[in-house]
PDB file of N, CA and C in Angstrom:
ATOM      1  N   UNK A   1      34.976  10.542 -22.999  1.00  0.00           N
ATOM      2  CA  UNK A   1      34.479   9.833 -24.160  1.00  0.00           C
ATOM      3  C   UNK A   1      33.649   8.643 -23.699  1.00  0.00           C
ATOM      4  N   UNK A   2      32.513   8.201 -24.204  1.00  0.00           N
ATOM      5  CA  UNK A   2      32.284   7.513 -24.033  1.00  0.00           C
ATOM      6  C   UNK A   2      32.115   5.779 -24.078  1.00  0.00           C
ATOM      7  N   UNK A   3      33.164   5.518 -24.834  1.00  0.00           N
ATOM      8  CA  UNK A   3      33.756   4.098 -24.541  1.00  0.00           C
ATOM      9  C   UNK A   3      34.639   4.196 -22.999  1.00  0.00           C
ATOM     10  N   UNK A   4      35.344   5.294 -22.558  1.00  0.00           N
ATOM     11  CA  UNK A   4      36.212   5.164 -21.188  1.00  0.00           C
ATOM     12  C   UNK A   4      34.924   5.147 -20.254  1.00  0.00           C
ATOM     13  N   UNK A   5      33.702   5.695 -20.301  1.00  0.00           N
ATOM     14  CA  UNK A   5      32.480   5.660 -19.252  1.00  0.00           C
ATOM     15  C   UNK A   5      32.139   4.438 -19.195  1.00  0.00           C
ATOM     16  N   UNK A   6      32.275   3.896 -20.098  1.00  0.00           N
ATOM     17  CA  UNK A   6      31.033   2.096 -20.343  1.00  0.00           C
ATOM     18  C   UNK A   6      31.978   1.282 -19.970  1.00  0.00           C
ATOM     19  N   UNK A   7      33.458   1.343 -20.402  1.00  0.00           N
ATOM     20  CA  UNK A   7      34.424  -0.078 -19.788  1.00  0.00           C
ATOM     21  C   UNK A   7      34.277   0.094 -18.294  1.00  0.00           C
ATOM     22  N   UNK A   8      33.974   0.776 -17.479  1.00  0.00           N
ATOM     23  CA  UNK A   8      34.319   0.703 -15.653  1.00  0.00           C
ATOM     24  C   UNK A   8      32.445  -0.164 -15.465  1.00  0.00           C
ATOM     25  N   UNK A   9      32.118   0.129 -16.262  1.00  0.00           N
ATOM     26  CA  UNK A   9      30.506  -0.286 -15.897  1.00  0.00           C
ATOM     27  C   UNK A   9      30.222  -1.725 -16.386  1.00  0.00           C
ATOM     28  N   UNK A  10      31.036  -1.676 -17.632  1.00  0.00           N
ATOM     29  CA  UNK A  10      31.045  -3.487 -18.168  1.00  0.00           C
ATOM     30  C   UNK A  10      31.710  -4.433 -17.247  1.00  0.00           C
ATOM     31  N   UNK A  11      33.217  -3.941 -16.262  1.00  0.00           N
ATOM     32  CA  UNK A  11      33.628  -4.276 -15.494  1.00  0.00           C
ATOM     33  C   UNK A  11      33.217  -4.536 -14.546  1.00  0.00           C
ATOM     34  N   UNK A  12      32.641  -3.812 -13.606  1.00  0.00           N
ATOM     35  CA  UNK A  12      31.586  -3.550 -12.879  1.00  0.00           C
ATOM     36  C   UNK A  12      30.545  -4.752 -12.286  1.00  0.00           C
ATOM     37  N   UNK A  13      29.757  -5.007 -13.933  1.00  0.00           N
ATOM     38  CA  UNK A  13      29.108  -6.037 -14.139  1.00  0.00           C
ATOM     39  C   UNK A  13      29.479  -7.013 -13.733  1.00  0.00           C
ATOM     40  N   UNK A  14      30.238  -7.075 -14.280  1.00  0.00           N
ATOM     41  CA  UNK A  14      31.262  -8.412 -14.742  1.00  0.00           C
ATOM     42  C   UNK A  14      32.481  -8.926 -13.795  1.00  0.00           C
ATOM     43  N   UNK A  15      32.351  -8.850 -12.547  1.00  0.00           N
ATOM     44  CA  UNK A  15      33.589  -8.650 -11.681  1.00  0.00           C
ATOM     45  C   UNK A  15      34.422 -10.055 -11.258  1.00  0.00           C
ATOM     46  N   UNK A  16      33.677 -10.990 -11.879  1.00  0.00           N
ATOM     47  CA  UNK A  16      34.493 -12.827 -12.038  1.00  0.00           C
ATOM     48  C   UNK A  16      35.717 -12.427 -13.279  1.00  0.00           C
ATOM     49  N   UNK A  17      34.783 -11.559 -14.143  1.00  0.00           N
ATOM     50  CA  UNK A  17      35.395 -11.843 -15.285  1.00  0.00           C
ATOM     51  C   UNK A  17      36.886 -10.782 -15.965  1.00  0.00           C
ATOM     52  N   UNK A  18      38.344 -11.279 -16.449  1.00  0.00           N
ATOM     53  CA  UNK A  18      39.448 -10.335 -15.683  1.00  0.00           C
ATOM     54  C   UNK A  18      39.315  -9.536 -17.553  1.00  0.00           C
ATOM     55  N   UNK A  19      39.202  -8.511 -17.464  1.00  0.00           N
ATOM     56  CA  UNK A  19      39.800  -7.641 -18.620  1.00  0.00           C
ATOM     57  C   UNK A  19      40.897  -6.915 -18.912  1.00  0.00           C
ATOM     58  N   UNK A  20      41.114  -6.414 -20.647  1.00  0.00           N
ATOM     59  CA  UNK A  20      42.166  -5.614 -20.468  1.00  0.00           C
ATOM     60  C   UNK A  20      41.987  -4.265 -21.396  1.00  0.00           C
ATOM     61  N   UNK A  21      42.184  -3.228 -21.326  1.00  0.00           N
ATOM     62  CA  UNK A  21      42.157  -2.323 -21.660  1.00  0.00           C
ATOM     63  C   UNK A  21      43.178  -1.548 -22.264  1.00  0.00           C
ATOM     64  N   UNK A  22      42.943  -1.247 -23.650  1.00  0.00           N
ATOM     65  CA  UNK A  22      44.357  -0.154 -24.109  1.00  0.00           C
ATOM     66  C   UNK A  22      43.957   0.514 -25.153  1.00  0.00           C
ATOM     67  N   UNK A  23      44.621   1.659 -25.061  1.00  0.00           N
ATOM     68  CA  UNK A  23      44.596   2.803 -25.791  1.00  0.00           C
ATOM     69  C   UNK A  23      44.914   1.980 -27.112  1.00  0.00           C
ATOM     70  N   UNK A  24      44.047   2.832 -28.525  1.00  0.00           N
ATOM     71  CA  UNK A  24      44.330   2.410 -29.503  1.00  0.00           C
ATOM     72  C   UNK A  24      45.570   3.258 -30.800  1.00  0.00           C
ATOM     73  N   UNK A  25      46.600   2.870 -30.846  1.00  0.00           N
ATOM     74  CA  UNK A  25      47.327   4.038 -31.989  1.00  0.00           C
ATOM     75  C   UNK A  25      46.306   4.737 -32.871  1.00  0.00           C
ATOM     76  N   UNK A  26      45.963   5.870 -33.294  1.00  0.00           N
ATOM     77  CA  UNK A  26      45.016   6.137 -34.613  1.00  0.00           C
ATOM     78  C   UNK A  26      45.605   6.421 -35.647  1.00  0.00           C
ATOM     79  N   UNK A  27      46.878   5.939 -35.615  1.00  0.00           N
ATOM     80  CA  UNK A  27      47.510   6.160 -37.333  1.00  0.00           C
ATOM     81  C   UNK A  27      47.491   5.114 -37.851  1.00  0.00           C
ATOM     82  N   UNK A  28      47.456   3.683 -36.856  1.00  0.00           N
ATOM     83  CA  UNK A  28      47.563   1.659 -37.592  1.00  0.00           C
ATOM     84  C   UNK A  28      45.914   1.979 -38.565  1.00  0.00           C
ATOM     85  N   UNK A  29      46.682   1.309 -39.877  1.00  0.00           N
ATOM     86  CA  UNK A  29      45.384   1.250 -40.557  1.00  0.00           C
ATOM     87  C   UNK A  29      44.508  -0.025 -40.492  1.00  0.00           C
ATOM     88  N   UNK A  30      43.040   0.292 -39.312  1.00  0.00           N
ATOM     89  CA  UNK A  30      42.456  -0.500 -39.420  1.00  0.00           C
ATOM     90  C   UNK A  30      41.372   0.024 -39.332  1.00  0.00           C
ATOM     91  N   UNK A  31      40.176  -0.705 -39.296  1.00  0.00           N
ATOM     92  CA  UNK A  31      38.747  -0.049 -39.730  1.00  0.00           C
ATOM     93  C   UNK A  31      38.258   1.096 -37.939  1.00  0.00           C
ATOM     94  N   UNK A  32      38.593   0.517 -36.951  1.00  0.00           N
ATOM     95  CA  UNK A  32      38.036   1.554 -36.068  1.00  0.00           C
ATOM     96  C   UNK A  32      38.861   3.078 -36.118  1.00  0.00           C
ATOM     97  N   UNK A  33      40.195   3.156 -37.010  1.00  0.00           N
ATOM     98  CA  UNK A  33      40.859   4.035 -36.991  1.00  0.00           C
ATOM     99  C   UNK A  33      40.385   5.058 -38.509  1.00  0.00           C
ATOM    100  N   UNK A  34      39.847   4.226 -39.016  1.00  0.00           N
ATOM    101  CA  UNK A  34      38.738   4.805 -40.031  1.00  0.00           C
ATOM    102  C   UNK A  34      37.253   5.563 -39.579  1.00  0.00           C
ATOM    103  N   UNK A  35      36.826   4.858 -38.961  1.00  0.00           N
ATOM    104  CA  UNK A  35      35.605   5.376 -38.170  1.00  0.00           C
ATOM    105  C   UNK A  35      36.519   6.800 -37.273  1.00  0.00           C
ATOM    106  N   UNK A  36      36.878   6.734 -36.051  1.00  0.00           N
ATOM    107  CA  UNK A  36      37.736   7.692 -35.706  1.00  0.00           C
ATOM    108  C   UNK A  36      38.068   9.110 -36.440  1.00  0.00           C
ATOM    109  N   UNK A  37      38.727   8.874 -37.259  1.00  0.00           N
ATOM    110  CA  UNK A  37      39.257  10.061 -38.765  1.00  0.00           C
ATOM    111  C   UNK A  37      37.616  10.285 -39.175  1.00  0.00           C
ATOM    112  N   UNK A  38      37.030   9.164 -39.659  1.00  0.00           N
ATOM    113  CA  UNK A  38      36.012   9.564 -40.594  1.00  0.00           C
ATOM    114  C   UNK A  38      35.175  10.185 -39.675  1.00  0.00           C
ATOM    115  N   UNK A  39      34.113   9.878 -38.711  1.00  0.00           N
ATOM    116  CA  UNK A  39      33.102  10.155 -37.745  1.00  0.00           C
ATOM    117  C   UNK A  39      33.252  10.925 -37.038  1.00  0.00           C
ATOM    118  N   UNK A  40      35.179  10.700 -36.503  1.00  0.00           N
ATOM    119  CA  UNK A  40      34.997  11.453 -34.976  1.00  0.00           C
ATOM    120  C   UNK A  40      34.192  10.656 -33.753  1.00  0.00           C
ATOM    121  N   UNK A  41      33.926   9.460 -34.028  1.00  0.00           N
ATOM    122  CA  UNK A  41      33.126   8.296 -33.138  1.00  0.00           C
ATOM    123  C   UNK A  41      34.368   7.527 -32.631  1.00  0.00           C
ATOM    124  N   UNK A  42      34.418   7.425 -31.427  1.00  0.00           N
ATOM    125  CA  UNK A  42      34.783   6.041 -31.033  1.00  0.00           C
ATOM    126  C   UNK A  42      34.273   4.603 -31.422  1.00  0.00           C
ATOM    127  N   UNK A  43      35.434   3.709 -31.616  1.00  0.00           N
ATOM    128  CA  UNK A  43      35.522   2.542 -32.213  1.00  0.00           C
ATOM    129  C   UNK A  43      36.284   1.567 -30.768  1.00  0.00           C
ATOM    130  N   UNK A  44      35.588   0.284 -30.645  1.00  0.00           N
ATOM    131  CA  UNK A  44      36.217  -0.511 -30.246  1.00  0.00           C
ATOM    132  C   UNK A  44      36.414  -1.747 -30.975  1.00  0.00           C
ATOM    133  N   UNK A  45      37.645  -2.893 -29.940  1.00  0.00           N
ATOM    134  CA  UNK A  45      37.612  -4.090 -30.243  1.00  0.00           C
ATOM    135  C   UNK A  45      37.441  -4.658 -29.047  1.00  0.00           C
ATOM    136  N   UNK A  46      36.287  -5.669 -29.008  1.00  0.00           N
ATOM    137  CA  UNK A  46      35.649  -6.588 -28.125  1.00  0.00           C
ATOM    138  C   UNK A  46      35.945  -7.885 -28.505  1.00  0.00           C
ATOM    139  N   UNK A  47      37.026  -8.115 -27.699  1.00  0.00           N
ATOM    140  CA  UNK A  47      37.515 -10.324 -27.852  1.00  0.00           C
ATOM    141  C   UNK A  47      37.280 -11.050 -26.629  1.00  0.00           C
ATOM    142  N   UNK A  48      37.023 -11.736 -26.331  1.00  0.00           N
ATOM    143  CA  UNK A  48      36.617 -12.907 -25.689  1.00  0.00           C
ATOM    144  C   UNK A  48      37.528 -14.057 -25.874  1.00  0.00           C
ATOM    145  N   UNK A  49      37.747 -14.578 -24.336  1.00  0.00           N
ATOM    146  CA  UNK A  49      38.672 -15.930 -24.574  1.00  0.00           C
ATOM    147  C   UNK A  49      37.881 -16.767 -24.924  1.00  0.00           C
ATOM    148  N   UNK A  50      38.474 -17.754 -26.122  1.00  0.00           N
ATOM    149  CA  UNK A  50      37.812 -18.818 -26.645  1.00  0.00           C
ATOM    150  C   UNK A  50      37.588 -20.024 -25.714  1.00  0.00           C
ATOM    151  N   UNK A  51      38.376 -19.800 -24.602  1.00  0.00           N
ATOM    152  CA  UNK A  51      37.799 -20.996 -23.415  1.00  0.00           C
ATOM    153  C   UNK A  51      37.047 -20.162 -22.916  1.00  0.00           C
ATOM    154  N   UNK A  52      36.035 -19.496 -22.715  1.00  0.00           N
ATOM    155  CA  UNK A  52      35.000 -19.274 -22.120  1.00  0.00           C
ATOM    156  C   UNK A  52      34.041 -19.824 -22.213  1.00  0.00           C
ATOM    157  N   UNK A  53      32.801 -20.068 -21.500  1.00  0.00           N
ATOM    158  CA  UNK A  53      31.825 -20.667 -21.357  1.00  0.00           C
ATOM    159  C   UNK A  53      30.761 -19.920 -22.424  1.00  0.00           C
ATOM    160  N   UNK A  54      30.054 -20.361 -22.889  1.00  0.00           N
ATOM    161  CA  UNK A  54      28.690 -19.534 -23.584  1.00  0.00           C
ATOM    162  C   UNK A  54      27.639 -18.936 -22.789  1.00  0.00           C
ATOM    163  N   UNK A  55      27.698 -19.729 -21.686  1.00  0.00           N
ATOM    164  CA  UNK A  55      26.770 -18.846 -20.748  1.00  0.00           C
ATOM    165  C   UNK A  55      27.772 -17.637 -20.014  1.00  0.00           C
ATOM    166  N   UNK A  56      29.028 -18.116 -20.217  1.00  0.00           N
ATOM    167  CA  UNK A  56      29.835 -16.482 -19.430  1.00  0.00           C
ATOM    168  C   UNK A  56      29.488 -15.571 -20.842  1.00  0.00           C
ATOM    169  N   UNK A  57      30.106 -15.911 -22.140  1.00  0.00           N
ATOM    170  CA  UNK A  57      29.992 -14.872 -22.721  1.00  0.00           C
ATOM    171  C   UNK A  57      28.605 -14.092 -23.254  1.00  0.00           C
ATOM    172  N   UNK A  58      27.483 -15.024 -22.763  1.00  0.00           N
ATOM    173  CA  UNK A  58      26.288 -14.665 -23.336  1.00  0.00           C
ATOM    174  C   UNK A  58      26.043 -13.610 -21.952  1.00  0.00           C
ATOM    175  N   UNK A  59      26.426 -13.731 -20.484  1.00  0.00           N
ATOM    176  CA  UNK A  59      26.106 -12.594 -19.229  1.00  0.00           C
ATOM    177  C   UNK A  59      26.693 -11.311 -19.754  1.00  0.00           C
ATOM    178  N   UNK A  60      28.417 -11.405 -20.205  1.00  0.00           N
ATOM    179  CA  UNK A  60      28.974 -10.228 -20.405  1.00  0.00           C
ATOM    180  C   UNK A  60      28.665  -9.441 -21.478  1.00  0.00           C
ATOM    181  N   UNK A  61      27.934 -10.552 -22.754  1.00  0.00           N
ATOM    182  CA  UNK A  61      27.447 -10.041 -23.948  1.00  0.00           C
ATOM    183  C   UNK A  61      26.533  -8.617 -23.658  1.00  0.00           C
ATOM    184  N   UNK A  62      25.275  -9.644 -22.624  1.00  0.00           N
ATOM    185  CA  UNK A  62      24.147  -8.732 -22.532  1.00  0.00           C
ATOM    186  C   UNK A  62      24.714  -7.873 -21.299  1.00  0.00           C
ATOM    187  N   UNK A  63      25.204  -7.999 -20.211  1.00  0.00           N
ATOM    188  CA  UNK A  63      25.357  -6.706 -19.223  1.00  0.00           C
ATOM    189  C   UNK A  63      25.879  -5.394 -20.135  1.00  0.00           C
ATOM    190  N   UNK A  64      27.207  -5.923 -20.855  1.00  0.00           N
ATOM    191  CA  UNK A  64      27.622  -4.847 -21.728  1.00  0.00           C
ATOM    192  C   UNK A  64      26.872  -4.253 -22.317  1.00  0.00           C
ATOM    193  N   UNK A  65      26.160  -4.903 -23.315  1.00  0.00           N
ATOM    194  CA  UNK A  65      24.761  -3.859 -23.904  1.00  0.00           C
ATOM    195  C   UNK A  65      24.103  -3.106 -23.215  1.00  0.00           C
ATOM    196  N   UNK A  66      23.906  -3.704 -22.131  1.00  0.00           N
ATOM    197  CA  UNK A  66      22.515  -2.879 -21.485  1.00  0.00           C
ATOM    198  C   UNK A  66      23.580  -1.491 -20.885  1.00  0.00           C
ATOM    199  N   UNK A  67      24.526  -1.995 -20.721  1.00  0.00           N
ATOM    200  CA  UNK A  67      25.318  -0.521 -19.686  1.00  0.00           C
ATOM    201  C   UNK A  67      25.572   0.352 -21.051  1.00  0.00           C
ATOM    202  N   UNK A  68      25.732  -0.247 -22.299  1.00  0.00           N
ATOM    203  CA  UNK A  68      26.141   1.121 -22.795  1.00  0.00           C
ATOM    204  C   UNK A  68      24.731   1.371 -23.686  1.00  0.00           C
ATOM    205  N   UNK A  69      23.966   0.556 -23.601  1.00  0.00           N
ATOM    206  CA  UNK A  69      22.180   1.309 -23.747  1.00  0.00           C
ATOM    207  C   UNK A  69      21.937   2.369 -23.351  1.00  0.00           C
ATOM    208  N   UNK A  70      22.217   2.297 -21.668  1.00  0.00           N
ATOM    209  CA  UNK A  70      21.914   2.581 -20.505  1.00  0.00           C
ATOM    210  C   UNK A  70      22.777   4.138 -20.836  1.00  0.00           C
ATOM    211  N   UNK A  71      24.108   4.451 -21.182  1.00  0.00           N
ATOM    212  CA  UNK A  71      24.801   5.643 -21.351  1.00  0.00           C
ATOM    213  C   UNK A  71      24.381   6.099 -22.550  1.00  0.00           C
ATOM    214  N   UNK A  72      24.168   5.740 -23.803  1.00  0.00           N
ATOM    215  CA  UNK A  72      23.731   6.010 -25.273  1.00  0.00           C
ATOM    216  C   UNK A  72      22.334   6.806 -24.584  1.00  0.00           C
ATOM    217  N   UNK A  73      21.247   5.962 -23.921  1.00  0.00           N
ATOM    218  CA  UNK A  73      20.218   7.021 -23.277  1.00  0.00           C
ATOM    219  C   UNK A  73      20.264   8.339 -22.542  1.00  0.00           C
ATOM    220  N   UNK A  74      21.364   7.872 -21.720  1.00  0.00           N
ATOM    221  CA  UNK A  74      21.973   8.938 -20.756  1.00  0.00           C
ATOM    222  C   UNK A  74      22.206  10.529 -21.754  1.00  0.00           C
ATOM    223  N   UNK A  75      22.860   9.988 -22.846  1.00  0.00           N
ATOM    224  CA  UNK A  75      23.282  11.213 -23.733  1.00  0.00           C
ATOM    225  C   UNK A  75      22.211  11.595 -24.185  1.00  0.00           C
ATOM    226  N   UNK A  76      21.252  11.079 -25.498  1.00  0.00           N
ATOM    227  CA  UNK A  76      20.444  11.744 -25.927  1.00  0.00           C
ATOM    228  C   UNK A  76      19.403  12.035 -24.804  1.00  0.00           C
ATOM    229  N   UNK A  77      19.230  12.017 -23.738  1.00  0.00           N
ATOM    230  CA  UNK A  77      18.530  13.014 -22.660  1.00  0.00           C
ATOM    231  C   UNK A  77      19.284  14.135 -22.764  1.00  0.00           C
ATOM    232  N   UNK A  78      20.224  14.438 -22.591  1.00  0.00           N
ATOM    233  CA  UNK A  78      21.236  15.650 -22.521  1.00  0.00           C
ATOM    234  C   UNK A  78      20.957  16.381 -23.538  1.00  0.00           C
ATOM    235  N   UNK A  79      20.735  15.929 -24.526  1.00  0.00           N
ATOM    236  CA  UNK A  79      20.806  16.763 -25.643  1.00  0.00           C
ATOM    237  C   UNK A  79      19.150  17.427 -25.228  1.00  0.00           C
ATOM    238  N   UNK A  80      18.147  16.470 -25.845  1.00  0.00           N
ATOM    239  CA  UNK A  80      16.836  16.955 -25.293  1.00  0.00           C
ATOM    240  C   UNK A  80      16.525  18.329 -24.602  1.00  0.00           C
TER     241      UNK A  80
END
């Protein structure tokens, strides 16, 4: 799936910075467990410690984007 491809690459990026990762229940009713049921899309939640710097969270902001740009492209080539 591709949220498990993009977290090793956001990490990656980001290797000052410590993360955590976990499986989500899909029966708790909350909106990515809606998307999930409804789409069939993966849903995340992305938090940030509030003592972080703005320039840390503005690096991890954009590396993250670009890596899962970077896989979102990867796919629709595949399809192509």
């Amino acid at each position: 799936n591709l949220t498990q491809r993009w977290f090793p690459l956001v990490q990656t990026n980001n290797p000052s910075a410590v993360f955590a990762y976990e499986e989500f229940d899909t029966s708790s009713p909350i909106s990515k467990n809606w998307i999930y049921k409804t789409f069939g899309a993966d849903a995340l939640t992305f938090e940030m410690d509030d003592e972080l710097s703005m320039d840390t969270i503005e690096q991890i902001a954009r590396s993250s984007a670009q890596s899962l740009m970077t896989l979102l492209l990867e796919e629709k080539n595949k399809v192509q």
